[in-house]
Structures are given as structure tokens and as C-alpha cells.
PDB file of N, CA and C in Angstrom:
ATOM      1  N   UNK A   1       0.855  -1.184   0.000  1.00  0.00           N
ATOM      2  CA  UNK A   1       0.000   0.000   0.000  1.00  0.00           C
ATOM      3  C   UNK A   1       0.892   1.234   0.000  1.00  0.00           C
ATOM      4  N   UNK A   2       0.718   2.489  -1.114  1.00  0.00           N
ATOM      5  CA  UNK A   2       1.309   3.773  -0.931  1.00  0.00           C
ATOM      6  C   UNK A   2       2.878   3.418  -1.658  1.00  0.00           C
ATOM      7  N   UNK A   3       3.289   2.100  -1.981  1.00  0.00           N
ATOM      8  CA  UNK A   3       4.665   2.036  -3.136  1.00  0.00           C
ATOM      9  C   UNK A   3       4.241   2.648  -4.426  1.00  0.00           C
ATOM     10  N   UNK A   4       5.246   3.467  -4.792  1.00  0.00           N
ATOM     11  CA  UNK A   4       4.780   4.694  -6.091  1.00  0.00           C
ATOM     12  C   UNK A   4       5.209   3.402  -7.131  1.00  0.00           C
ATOM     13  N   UNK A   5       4.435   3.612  -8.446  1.00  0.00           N
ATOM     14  CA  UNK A   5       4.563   3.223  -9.544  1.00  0.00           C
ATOM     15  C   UNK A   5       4.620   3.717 -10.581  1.00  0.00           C
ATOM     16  N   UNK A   6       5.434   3.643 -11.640  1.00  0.00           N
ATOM     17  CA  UNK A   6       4.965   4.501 -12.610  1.00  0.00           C
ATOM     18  C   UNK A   6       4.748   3.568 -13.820  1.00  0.00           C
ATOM     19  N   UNK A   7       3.062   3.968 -14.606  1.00  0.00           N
ATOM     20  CA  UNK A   7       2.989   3.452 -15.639  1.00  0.00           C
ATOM     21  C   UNK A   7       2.771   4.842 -16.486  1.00  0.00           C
ATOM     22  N   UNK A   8       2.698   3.777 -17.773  1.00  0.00           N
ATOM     23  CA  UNK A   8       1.828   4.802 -19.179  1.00  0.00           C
ATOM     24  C   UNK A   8       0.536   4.409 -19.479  1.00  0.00           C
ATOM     25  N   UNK A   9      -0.048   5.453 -20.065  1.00  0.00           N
ATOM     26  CA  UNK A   9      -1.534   5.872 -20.277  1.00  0.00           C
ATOM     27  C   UNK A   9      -1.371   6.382 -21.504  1.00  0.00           C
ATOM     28  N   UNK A  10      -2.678   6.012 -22.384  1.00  0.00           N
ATOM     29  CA  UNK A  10      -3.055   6.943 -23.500  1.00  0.00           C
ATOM     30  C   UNK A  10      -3.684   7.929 -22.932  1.00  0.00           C
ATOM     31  N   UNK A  11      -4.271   8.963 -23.266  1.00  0.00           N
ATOM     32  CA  UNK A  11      -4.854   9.977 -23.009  1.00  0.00           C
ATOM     33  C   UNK A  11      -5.759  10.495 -24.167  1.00  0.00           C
ATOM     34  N   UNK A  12      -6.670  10.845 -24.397  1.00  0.00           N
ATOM     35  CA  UNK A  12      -7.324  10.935 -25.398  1.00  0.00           C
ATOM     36  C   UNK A  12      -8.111  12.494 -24.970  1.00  0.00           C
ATOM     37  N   UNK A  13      -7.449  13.393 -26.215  1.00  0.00           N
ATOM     38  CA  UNK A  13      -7.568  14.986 -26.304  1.00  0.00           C
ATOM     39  C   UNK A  13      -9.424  14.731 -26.314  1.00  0.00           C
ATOM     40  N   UNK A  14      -9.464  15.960 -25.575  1.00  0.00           N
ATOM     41  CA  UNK A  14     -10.779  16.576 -25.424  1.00  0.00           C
ATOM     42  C   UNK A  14     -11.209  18.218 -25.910  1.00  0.00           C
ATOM     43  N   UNK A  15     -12.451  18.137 -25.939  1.00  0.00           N
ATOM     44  CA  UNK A  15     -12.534  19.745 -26.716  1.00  0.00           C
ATOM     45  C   UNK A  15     -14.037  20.071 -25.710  1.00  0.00           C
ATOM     46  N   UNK A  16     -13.056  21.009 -25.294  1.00  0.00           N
ATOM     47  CA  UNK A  16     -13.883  21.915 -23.641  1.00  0.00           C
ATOM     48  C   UNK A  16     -15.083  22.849 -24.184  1.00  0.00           C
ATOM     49  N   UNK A  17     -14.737  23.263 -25.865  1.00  0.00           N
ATOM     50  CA  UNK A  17     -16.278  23.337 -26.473  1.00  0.00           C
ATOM     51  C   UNK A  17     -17.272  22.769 -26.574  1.00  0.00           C
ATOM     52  N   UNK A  18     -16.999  21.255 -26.894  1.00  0.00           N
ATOM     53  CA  UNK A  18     -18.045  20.631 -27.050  1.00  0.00           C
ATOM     54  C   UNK A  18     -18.631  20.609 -25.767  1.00  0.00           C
ATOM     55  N   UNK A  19     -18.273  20.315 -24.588  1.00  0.00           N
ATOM     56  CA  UNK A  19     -18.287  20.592 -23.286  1.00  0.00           C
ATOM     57  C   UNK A  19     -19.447  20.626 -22.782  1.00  0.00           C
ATOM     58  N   UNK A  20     -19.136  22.469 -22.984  1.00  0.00           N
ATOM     59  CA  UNK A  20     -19.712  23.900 -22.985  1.00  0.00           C
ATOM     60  C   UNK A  20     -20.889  23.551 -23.653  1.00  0.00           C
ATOM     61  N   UNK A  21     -21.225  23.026 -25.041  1.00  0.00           N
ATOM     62  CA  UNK A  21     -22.309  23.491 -25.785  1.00  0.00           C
ATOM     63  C   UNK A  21     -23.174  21.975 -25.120  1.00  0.00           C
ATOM     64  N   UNK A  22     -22.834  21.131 -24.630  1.00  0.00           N
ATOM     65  CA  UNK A  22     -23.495  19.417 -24.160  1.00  0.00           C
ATOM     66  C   UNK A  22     -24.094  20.196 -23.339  1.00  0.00           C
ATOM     67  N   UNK A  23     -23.709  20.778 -22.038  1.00  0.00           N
ATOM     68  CA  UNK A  23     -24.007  21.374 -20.727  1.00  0.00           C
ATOM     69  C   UNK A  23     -24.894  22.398 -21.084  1.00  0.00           C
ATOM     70  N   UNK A  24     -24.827  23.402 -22.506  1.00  0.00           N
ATOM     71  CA  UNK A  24     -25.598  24.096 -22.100  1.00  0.00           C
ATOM     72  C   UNK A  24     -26.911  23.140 -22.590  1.00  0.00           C
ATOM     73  N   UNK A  25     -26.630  22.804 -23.713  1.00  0.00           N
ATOM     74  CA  UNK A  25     -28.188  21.508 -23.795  1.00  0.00           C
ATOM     75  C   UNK A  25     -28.776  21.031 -22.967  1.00  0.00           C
ATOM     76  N   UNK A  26     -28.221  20.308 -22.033  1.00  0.00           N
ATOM     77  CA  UNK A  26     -28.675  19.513 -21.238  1.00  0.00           C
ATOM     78  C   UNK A  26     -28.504  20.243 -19.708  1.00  0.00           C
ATOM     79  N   UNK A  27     -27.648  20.744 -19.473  1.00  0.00           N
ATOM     80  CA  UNK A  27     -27.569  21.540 -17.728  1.00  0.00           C
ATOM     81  C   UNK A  27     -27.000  20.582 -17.034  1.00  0.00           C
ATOM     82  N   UNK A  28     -26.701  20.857 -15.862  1.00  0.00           N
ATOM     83  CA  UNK A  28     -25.756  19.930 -14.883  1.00  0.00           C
ATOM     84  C   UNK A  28     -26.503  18.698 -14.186  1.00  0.00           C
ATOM     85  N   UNK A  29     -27.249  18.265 -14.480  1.00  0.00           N
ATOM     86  CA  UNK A  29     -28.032  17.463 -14.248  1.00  0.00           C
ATOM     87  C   UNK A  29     -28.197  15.686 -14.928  1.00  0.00           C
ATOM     88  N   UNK A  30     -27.412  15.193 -14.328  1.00  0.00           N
ATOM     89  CA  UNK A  30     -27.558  13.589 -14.777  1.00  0.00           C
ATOM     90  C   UNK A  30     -28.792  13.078 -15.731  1.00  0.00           C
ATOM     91  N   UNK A  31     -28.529  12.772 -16.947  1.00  0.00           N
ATOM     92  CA  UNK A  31     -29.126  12.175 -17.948  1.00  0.00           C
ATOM     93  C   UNK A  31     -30.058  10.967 -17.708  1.00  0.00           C
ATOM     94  N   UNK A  32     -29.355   9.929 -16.495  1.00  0.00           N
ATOM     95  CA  UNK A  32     -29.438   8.697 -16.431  1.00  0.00           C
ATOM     96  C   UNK A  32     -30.218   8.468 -14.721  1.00  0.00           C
ATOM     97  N   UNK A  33     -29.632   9.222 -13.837  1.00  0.00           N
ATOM     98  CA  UNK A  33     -30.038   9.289 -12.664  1.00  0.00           C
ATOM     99  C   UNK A  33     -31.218  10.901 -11.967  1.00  0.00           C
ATOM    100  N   UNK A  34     -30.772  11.365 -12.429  1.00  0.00           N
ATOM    101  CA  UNK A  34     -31.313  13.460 -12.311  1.00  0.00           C
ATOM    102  C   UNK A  34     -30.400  13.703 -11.653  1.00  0.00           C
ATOM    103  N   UNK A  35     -29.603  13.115 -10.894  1.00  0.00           N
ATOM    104  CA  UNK A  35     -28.472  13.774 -10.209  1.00  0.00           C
ATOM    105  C   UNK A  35     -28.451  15.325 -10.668  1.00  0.00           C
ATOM    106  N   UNK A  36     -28.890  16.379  -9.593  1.00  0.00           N
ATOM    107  CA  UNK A  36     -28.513  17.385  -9.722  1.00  0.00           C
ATOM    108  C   UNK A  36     -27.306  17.918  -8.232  1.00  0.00           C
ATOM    109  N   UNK A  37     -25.949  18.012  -8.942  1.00  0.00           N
ATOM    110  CA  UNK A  37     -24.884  18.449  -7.710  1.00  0.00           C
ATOM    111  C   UNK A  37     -25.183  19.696  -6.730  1.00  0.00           C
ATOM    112  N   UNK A  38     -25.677  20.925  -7.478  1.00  0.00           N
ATOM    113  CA  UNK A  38     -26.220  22.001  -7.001  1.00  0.00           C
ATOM    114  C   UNK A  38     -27.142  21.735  -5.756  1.00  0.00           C
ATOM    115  N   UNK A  39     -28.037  21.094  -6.266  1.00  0.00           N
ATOM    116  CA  UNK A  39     -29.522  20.822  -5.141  1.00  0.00           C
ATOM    117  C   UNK A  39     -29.054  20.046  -3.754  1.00  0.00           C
ATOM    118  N   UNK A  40     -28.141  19.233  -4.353  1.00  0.00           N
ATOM    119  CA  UNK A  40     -27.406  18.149  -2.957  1.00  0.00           C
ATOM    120  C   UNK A  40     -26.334  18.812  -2.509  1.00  0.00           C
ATOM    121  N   UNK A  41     -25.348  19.770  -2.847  1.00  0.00           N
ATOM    122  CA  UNK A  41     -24.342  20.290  -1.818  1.00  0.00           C
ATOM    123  C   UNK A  41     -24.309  21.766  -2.056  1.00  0.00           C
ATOM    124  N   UNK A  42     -25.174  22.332  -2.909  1.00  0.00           N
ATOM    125  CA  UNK A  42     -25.056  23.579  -3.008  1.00  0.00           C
ATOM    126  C   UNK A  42     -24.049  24.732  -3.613  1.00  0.00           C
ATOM    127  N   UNK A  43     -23.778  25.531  -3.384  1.00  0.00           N
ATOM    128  CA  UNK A  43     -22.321  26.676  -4.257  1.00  0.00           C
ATOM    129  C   UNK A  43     -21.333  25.231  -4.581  1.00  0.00           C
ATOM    130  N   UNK A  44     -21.345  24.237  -3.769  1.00  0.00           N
ATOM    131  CA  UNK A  44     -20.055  23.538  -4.290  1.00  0.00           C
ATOM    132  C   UNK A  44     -20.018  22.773  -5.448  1.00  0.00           C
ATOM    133  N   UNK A  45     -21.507  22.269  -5.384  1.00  0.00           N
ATOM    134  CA  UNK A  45     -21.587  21.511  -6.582  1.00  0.00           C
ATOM    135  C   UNK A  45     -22.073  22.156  -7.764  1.00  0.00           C
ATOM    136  N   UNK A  46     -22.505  23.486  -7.885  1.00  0.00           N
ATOM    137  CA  UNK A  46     -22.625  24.273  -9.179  1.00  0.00           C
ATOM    138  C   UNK A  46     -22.196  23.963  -9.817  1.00  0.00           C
ATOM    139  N   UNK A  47     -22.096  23.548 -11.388  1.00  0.00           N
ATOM    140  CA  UNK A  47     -21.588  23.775 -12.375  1.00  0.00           C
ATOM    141  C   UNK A  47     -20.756  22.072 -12.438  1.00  0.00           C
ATOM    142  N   UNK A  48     -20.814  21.053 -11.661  1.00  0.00           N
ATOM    143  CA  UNK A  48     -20.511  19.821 -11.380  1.00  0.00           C
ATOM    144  C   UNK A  48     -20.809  19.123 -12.019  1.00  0.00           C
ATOM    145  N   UNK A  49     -20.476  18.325 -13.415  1.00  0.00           N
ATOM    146  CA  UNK A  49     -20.924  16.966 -13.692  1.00  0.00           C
ATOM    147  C   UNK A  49     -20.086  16.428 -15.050  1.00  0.00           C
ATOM    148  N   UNK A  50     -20.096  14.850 -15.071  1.00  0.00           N
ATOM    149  CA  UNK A  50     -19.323  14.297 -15.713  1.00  0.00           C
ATOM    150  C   UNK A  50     -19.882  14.636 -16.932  1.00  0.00           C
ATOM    151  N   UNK A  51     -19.069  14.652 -18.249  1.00  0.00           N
ATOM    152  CA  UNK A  51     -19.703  14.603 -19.632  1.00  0.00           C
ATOM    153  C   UNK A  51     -18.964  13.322 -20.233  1.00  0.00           C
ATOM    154  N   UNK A  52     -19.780  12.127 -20.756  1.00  0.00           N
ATOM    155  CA  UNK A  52     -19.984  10.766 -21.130  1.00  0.00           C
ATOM    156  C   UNK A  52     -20.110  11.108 -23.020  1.00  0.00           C
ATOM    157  N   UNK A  53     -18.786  10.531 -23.091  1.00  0.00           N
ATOM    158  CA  UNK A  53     -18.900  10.057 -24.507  1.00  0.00           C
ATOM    159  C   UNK A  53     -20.003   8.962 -25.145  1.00  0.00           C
ATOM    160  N   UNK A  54     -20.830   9.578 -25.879  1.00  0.00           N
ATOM    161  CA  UNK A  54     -21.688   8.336 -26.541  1.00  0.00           C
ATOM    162  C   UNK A  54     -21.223   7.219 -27.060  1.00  0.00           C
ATOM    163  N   UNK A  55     -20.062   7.417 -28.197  1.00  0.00           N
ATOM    164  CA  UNK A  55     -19.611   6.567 -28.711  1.00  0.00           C
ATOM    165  C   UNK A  55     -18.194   6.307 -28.171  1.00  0.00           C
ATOM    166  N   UNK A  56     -17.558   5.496 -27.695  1.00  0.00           N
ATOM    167  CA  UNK A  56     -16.372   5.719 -26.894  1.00  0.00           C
ATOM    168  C   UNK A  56     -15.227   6.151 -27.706  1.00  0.00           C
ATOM    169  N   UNK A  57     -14.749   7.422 -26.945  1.00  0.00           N
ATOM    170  CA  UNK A  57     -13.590   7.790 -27.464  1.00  0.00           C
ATOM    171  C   UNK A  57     -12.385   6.721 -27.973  1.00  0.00           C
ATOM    172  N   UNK A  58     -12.079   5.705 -27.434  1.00  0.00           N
ATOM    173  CA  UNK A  58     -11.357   4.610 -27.699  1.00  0.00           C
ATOM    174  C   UNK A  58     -11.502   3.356 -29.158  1.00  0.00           C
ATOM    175  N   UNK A  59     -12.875   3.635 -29.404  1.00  0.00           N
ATOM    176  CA  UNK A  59     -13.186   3.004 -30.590  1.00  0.00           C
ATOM    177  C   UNK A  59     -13.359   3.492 -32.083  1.00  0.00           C
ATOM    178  N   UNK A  60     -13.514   4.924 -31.710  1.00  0.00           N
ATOM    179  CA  UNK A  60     -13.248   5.412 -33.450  1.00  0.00           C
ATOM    180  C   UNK A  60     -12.005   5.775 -33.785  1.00  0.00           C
ATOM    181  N   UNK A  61     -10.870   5.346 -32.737  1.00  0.00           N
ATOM    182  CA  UNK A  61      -9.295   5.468 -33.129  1.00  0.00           C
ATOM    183  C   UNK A  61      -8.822   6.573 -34.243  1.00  0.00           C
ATOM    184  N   UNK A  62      -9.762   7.625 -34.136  1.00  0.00           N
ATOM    185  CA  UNK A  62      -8.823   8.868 -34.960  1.00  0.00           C
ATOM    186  C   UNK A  62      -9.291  10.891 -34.829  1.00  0.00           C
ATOM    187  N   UNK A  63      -8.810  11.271 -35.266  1.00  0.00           N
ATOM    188  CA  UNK A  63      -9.685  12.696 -35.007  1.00  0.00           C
ATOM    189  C   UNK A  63     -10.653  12.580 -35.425  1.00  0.00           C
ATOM    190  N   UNK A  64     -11.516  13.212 -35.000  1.00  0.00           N
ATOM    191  CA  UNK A  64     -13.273  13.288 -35.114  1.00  0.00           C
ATOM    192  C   UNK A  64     -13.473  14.544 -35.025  1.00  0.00           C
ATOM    193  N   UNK A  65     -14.435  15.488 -35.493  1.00  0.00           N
ATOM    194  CA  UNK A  65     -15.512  16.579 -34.999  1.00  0.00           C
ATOM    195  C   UNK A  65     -16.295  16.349 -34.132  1.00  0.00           C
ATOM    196  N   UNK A  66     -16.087  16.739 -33.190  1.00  0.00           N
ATOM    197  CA  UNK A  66     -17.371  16.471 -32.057  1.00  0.00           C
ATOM    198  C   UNK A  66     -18.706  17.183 -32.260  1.00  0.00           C
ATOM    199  N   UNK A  67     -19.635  16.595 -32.041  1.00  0.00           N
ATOM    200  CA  UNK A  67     -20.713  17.930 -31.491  1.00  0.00           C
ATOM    201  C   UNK A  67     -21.213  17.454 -30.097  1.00  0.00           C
ATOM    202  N   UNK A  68     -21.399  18.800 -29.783  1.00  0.00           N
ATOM    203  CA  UNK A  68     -21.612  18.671 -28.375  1.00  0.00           C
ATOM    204  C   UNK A  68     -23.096  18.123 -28.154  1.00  0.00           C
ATOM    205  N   UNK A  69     -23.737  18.389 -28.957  1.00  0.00           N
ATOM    206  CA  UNK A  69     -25.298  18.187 -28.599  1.00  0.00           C
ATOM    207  C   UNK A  69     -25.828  16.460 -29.150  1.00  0.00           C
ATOM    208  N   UNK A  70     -24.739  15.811 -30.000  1.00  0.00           N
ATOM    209  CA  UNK A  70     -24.736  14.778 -29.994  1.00  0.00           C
ATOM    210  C   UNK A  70     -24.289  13.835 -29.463  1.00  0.00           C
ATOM    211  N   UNK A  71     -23.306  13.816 -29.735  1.00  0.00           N
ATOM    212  CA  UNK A  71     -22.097  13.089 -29.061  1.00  0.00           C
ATOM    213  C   UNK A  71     -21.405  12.902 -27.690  1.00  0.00           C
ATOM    214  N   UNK A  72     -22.080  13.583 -26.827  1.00  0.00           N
ATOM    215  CA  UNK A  72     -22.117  14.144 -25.515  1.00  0.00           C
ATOM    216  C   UNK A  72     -22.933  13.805 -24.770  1.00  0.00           C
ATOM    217  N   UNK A  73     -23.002  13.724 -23.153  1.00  0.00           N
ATOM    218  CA  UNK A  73     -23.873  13.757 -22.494  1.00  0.00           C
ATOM    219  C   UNK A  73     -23.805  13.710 -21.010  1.00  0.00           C
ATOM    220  N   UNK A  74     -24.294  14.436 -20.122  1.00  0.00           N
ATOM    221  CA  UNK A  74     -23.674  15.174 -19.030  1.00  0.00           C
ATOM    222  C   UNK A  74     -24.726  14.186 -17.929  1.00  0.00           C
ATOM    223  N   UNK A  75     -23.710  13.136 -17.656  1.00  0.00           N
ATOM    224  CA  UNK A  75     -24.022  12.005 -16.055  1.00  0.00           C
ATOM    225  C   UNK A  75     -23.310  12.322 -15.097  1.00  0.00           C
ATOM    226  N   UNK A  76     -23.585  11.450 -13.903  1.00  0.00           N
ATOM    227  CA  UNK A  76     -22.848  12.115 -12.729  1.00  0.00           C
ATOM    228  C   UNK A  76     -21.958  10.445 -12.526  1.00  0.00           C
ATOM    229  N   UNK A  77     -20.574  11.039 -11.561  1.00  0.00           N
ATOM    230  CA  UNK A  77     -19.528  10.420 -11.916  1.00  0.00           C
ATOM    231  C   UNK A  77     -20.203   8.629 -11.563  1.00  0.00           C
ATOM    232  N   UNK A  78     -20.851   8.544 -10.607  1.00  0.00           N
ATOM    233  CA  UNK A  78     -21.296   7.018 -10.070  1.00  0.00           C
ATOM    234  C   UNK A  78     -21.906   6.052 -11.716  1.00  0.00           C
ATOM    235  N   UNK A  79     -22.801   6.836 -12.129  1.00  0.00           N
ATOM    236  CA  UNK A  79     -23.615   6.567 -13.431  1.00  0.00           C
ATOM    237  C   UNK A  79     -22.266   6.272 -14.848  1.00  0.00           C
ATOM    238  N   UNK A  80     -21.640   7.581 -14.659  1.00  0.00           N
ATOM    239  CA  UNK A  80     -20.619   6.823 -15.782  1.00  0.00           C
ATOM    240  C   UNK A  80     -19.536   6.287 -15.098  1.00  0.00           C
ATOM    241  N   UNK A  81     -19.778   5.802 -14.669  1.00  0.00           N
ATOM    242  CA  UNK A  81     -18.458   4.649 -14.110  1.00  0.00           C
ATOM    243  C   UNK A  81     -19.512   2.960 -14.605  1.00  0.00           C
ATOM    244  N   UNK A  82     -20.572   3.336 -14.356  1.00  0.00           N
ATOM    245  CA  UNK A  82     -21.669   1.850 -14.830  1.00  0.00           C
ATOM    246  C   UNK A  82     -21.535   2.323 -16.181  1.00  0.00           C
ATOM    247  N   UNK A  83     -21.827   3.224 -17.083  1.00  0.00           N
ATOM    248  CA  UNK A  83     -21.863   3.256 -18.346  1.00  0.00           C
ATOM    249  C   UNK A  83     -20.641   2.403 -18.950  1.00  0.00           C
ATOM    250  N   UNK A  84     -19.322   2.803 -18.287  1.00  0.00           N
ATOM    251  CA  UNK A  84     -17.863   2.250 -18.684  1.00  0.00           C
ATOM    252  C   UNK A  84     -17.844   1.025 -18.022  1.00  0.00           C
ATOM    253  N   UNK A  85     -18.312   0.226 -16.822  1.00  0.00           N
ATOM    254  CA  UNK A  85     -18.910  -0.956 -16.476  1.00  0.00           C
ATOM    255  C   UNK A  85     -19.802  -1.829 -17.090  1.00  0.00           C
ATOM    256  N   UNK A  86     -20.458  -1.226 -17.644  1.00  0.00           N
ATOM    257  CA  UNK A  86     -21.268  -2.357 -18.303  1.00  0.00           C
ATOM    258  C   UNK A  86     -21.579  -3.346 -18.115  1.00  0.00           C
ATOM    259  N   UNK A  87     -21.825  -4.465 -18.737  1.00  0.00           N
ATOM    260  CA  UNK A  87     -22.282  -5.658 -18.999  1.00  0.00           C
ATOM    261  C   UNK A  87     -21.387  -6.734 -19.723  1.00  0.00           C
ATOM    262  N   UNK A  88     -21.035  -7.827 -19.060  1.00  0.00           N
ATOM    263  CA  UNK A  88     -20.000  -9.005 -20.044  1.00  0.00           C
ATOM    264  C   UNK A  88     -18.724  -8.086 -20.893  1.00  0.00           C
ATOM    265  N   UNK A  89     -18.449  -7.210 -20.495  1.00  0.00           N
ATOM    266  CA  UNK A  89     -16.878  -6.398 -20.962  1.00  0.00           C
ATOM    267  C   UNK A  89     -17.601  -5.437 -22.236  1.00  0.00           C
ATOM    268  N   UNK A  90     -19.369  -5.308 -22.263  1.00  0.00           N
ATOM    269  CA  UNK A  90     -19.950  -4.137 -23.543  1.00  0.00           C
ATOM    270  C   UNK A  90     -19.872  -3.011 -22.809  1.00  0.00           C
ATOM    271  N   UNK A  91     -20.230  -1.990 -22.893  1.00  0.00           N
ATOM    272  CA  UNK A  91     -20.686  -0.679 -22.686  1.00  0.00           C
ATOM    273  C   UNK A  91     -21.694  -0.970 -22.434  1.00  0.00           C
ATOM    274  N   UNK A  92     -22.435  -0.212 -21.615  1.00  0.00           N
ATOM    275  CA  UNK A  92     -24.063   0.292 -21.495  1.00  0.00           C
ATOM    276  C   UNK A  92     -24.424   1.850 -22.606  1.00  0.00           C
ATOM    277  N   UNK A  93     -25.474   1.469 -22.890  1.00  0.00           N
ATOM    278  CA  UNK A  93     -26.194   2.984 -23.235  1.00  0.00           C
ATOM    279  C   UNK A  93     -26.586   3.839 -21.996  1.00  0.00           C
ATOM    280  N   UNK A  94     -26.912   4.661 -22.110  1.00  0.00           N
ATOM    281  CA  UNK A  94     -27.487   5.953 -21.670  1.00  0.00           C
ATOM    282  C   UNK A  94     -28.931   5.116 -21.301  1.00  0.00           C
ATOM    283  N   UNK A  95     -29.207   4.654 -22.704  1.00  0.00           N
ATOM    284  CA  UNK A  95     -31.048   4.178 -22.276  1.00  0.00           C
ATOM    285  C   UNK A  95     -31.217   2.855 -21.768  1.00  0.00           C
ATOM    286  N   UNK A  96     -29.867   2.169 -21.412  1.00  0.00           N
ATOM    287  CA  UNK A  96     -30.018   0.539 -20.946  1.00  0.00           C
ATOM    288  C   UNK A  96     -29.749   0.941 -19.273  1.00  0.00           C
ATOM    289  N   UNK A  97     -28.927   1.939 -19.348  1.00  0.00           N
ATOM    290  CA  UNK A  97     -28.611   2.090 -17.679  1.00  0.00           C
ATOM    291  C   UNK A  97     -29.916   2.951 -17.159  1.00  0.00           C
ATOM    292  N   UNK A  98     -30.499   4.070 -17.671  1.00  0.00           N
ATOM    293  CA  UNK A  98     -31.690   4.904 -17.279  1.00  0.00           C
ATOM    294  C   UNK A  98     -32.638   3.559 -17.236  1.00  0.00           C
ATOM    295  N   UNK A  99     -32.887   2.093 -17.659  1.00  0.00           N
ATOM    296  CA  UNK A  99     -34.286   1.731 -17.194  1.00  0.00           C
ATOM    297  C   UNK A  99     -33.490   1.006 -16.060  1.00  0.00           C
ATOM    298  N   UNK A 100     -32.211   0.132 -15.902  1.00  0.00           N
ATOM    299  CA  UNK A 100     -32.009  -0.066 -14.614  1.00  0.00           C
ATOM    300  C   UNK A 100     -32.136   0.522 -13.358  1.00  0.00           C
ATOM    301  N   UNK A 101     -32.017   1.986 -13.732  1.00  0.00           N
ATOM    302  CA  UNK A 101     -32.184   2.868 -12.314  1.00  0.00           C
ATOM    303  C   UNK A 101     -33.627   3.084 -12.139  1.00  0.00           C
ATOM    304  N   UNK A 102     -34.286   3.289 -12.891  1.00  0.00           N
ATOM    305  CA  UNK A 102     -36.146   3.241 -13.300  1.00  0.00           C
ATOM    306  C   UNK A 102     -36.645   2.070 -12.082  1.00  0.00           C
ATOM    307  N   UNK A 103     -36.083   0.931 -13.104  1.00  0.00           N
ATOM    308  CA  UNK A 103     -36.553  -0.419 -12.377  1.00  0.00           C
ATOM    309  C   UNK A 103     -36.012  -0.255 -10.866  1.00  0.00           C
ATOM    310  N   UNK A 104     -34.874   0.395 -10.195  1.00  0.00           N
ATOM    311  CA  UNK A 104     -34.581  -0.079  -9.079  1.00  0.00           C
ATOM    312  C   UNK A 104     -35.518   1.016  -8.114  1.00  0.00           C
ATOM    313  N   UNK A 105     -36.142   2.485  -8.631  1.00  0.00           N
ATOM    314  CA  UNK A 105     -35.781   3.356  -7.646  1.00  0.00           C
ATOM    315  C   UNK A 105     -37.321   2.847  -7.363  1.00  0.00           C
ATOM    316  N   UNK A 106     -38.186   2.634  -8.668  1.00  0.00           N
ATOM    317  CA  UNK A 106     -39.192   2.154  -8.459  1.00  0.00           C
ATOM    318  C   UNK A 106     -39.717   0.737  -7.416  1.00  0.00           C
ATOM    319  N   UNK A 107     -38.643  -0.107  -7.234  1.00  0.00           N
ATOM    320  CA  UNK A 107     -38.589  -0.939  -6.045  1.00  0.00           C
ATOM    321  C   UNK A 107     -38.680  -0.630  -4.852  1.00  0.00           C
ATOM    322  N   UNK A 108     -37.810   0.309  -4.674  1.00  0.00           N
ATOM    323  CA  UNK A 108     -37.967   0.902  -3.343  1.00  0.00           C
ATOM    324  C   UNK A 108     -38.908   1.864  -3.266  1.00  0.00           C
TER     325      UNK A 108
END
């Protein structure tokens, strides 16, 4: 525990426009859950939330044009961590994970 390591990482460039224009579409507010950060911690969580590649950055292996209002989509970090979790090593959609949370909240 706490021995430093050093590996390598790809990193895959992002464009803080597209961002900007996802967020203003949609607002800070989870796609998949409503997670709104604002409402639950207040000044801190303003302006708070993950933006989720539709199609994974890792699979169209080259420069792309983004648009923000497509290609984008603003979840909160728990939700896309299941999006990138998935199912049998797939991805989830946006609309396969929104009826799991449907089905569960509705249980309780």
C-alpha cells in the first residue's frame, strides 16, 4: 500500500467546447439518474458533472468533430463509471442504464 509506480496511459484529447455546448443543452443534471450536484451540496456543486462520450472515445481510433449536442452527455460520476462498467466487458447505453435505475428506484 502507498509504493509509487509509474505506468503509461493513452490519453485521449478533449474539446472543452463541445463541453460547454453538451451542458448548455442539457444543464448539470444527470441524464441517467437526475443527479442534480447544485440541489445536494449547493455553491459547491454548481456547475458539477461528468460529460460521457456516446460513442467511446477509444473506438473510433482517430480525429473526429465532435458535437456537443450529440455526441455528448452530461451524467454524474457514479452513473458513468456503470456506463464504462457495463455488462460481459460491452458498454451500457445511456437508455439501458436509465431503465435499470427506473426499475430499481421504483422498487424501493
Amino acid at each position: 500500500e502507498g509504493t509509487v509506480k509509474k505506468i503509461n496511459v493513452n490519453v485521449y484529447e478533449r474539446n472543452p467546447e463541445a463541453r460547454r455546448i453538451c451542458i448548455k443543452k442539457y444543464g448539470c443534471k444527470c441524464q441517467v439518474c437526475g443527479m442534480d450536484f447544485q440541489k445536494t451540496y449547493g455553491e459547491l456543486g454548481k456547475g458539477f458533472i461528468h460529460v460521457h462520450h456516446i460513442i467511446p472515445l477509444h473506438s473510433i481510433k482517430s480525429d473526429y468533430i465532435i458535437n456537443g449536442e450529440t455526441d455528448l452527455i452530461p451524467v454524474c460520476p457514479n452513473c458513468h463509471a456503470m456506463l464504462h462498467k457495463g455488462v460481459d466487458g460491452e458498454f451500457m447505453t445511456v437508455a439501458e442504464l436509465r431503465k435499470i435505475v427506473r426499475k430499481a428506484n421504483n422498487e424501493n
